[in-house]
Protein backbone atom coordinates (compact mmCIF):
# COMPACT_ATOMS: atom_id res chain seq x y z
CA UNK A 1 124.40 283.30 73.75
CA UNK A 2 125.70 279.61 72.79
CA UNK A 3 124.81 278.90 75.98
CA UNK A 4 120.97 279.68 75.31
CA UNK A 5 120.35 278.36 71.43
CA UNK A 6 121.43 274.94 73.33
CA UNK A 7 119.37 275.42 76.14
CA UNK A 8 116.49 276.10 74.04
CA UNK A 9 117.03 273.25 71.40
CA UNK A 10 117.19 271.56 74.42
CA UNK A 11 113.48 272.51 75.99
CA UNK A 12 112.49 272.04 72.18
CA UNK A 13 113.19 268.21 71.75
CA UNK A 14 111.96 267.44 75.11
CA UNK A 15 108.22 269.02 74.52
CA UNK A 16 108.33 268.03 70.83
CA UNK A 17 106.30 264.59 72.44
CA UNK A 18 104.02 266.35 73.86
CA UNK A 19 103.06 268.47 71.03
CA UNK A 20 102.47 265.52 69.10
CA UNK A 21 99.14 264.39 68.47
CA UNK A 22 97.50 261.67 70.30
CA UNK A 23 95.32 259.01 69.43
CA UNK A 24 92.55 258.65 71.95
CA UNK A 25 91.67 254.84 72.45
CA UNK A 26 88.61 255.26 74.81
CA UNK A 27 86.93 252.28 75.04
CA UNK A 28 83.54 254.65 75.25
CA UNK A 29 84.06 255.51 71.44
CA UNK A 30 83.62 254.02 68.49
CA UNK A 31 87.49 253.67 67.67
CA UNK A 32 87.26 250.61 65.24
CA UNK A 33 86.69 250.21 61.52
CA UNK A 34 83.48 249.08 60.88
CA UNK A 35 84.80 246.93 58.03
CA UNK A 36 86.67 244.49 60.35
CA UNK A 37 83.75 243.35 62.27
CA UNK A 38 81.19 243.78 60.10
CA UNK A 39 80.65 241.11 57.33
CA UNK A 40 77.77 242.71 55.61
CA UNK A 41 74.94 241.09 54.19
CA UNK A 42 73.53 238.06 55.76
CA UNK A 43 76.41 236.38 56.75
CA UNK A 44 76.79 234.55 59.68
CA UNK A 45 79.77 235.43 61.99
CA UNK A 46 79.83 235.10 66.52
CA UNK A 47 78.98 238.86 66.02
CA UNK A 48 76.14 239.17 64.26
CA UNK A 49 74.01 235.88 65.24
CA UNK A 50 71.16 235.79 66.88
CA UNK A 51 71.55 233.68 70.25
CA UNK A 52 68.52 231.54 69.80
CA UNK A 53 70.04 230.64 66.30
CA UNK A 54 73.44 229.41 67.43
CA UNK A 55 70.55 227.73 70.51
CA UNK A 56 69.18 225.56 67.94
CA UNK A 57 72.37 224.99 65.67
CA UNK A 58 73.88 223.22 68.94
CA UNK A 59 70.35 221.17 69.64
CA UNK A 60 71.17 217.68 69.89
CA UNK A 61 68.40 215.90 68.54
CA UNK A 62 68.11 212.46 70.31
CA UNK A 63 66.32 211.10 67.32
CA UNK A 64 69.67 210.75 65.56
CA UNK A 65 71.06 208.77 68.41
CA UNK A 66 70.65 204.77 68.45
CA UNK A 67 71.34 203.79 72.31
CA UNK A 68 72.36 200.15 72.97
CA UNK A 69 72.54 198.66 76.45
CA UNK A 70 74.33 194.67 76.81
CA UNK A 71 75.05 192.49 79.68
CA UNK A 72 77.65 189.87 79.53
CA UNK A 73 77.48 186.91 80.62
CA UNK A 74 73.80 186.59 79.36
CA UNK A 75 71.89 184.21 80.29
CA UNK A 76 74.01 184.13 83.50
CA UNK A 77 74.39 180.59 85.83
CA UNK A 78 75.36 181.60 88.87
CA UNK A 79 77.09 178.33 89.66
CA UNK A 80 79.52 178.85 86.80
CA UNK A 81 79.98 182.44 87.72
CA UNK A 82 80.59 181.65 91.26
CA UNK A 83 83.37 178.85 90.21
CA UNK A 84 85.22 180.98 87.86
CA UNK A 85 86.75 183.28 90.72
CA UNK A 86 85.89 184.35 94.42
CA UNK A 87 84.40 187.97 92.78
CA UNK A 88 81.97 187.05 90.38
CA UNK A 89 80.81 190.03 88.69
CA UNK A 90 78.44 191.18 85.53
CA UNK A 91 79.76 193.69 82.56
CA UNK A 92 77.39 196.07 81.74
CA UNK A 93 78.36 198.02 78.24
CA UNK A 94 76.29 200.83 76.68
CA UNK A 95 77.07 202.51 73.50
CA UNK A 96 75.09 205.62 71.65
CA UNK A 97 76.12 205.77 67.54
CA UNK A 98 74.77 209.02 65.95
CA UNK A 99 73.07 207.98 62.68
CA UNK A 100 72.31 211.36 61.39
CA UNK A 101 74.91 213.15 58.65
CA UNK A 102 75.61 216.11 61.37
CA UNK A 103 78.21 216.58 64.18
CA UNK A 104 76.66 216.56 67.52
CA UNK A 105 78.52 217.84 70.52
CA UNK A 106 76.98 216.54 73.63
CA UNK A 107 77.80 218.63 76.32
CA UNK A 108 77.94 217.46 80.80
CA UNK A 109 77.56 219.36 83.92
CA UNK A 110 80.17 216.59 85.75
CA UNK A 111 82.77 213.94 84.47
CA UNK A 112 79.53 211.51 84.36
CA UNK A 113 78.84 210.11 81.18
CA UNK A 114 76.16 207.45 82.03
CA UNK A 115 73.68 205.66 84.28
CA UNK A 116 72.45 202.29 85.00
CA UNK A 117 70.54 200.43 87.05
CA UNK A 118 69.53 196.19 87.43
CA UNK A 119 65.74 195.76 88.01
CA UNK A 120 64.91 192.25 89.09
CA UNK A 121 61.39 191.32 88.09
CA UNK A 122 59.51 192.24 90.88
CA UNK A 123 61.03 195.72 90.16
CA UNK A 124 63.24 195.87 93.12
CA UNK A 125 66.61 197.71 92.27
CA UNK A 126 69.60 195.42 92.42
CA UNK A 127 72.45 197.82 91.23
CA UNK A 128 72.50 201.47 90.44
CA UNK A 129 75.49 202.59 89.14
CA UNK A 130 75.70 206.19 90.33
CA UNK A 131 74.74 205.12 93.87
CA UNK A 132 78.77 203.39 93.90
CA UNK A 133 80.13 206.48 92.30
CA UNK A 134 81.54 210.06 92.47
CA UNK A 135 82.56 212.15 89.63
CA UNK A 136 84.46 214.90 89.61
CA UNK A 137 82.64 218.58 89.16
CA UNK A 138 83.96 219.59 85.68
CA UNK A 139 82.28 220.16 82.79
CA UNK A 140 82.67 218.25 80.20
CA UNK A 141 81.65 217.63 75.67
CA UNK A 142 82.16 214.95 73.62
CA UNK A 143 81.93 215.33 70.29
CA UNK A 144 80.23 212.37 67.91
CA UNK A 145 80.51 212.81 64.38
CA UNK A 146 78.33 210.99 61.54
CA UNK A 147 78.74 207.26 62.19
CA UNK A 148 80.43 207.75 65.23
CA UNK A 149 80.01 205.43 68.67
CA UNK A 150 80.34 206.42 72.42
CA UNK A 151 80.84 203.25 74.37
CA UNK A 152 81.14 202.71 78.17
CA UNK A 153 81.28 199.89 79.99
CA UNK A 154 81.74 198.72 83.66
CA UNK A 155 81.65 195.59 85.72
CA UNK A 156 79.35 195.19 88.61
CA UNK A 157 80.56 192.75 91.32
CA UNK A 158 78.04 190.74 92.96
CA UNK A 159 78.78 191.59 96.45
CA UNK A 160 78.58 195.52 95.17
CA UNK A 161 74.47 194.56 94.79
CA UNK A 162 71.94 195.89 97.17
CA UNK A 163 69.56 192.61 96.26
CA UNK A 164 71.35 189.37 96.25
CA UNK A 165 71.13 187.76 92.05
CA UNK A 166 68.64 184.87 92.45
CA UNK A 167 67.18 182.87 89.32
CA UNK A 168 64.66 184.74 87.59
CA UNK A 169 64.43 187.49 84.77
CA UNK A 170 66.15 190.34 85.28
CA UNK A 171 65.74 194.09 83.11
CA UNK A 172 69.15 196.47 82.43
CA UNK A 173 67.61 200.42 81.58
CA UNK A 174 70.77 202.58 80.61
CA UNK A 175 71.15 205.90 80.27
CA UNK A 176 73.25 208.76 78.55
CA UNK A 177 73.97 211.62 81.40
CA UNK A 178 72.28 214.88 80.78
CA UNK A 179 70.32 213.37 77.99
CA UNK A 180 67.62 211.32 79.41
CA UNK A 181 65.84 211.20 76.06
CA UNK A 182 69.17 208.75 74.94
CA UNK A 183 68.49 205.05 76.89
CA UNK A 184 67.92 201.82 76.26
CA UNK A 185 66.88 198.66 78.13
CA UNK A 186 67.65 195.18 78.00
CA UNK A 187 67.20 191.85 79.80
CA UNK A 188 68.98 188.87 81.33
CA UNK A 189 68.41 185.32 82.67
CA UNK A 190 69.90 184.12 85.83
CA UNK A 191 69.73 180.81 86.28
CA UNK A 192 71.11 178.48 89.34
């Protein structure tokens, strides 16, 4: 009889588990408290917006963008620039500053951040930048705040040029990746 009270305390403890109730967690039903997603009201949370409001709250306006393109040495003699080593080269440096009170993040498809070209004055292109380039396929942001400045910069050597420099006026259009609307322009003197 001993024997069979253990036995059955036995079968009793082992199905007590089982006779407990479950919680069902189907993701197919509403399981969560409505109170810790919803913020009620009008509030603004990544739950509740509206897509083509959080669109427009990451809108960079290029308005609030002053683009600045320079050339260095300007005016340029190309019998000093020849002397100086057996590479003689240009710098080109642009720089955007956001002059609006708002954080813009500027957002690229590659690891390209800009674009430039050298136009001499019978509008034949001399250099373009991206045409001696390859950048890597990652997205990429940057993020300028109020007062902020992106700056890039690179130097172009002579023998890189698809036109030879000769003496004359020359025109330097930069421009921000993925944001044509962001560019500037500026121009140089070569002289002999």
């Amino acid at each position: 009889m001993r024997w069979i009270s253990v036995l059955s305390l036995f079968f009793a403890v082992t199905a007590a588990p089982e006779l407990a109730s479950a919680i069902d967690v189907s993701p197919s039903k509403d399981t969560i408290p409505r109170g810790s997603y919803d913020t009620g009201g009008n509030r603004f949370t990544i739950f509740n917006g509206d897509p083509k409001r959080i669109q427009r709250a990451n809108a960079v306006d290029p308005k609030a963008f002053e683009a600045k393109v320079e050339i260095s040495p300007n005016p340029l003699s190309l019998n000093v620039v020849k002397q100086v080593g057996p590479n003689p080269s240009v710098k080109i440096s642009f720089s955007i500053r956001n002059h609006a009170k708002k954080t813009y993040t500027l957002s690229f498809p590659t690891a390209q951040r800009w674009d430039f070209r050298i136009i001499n004055s019978s509008g034949g292109v001399v250099y373009t930048y991206t045409d001696d380039h390859e950048f890597v396929q990652v997205i990429g942001a940057s993020m300028v705040n109020e007062g902020d400045k992106l700056s890039y910069s690179e130097s172009v050597d002579f023998n890189d040029m698809t036109i030879q420099l000769t003496p004359g006026t020359y025109t330097v259009q930069a421009v921000m990746a993925n944001y044509p609307e962001m560019h500037a322009e500026t121009q140089f003197i070569v002289s002999e």
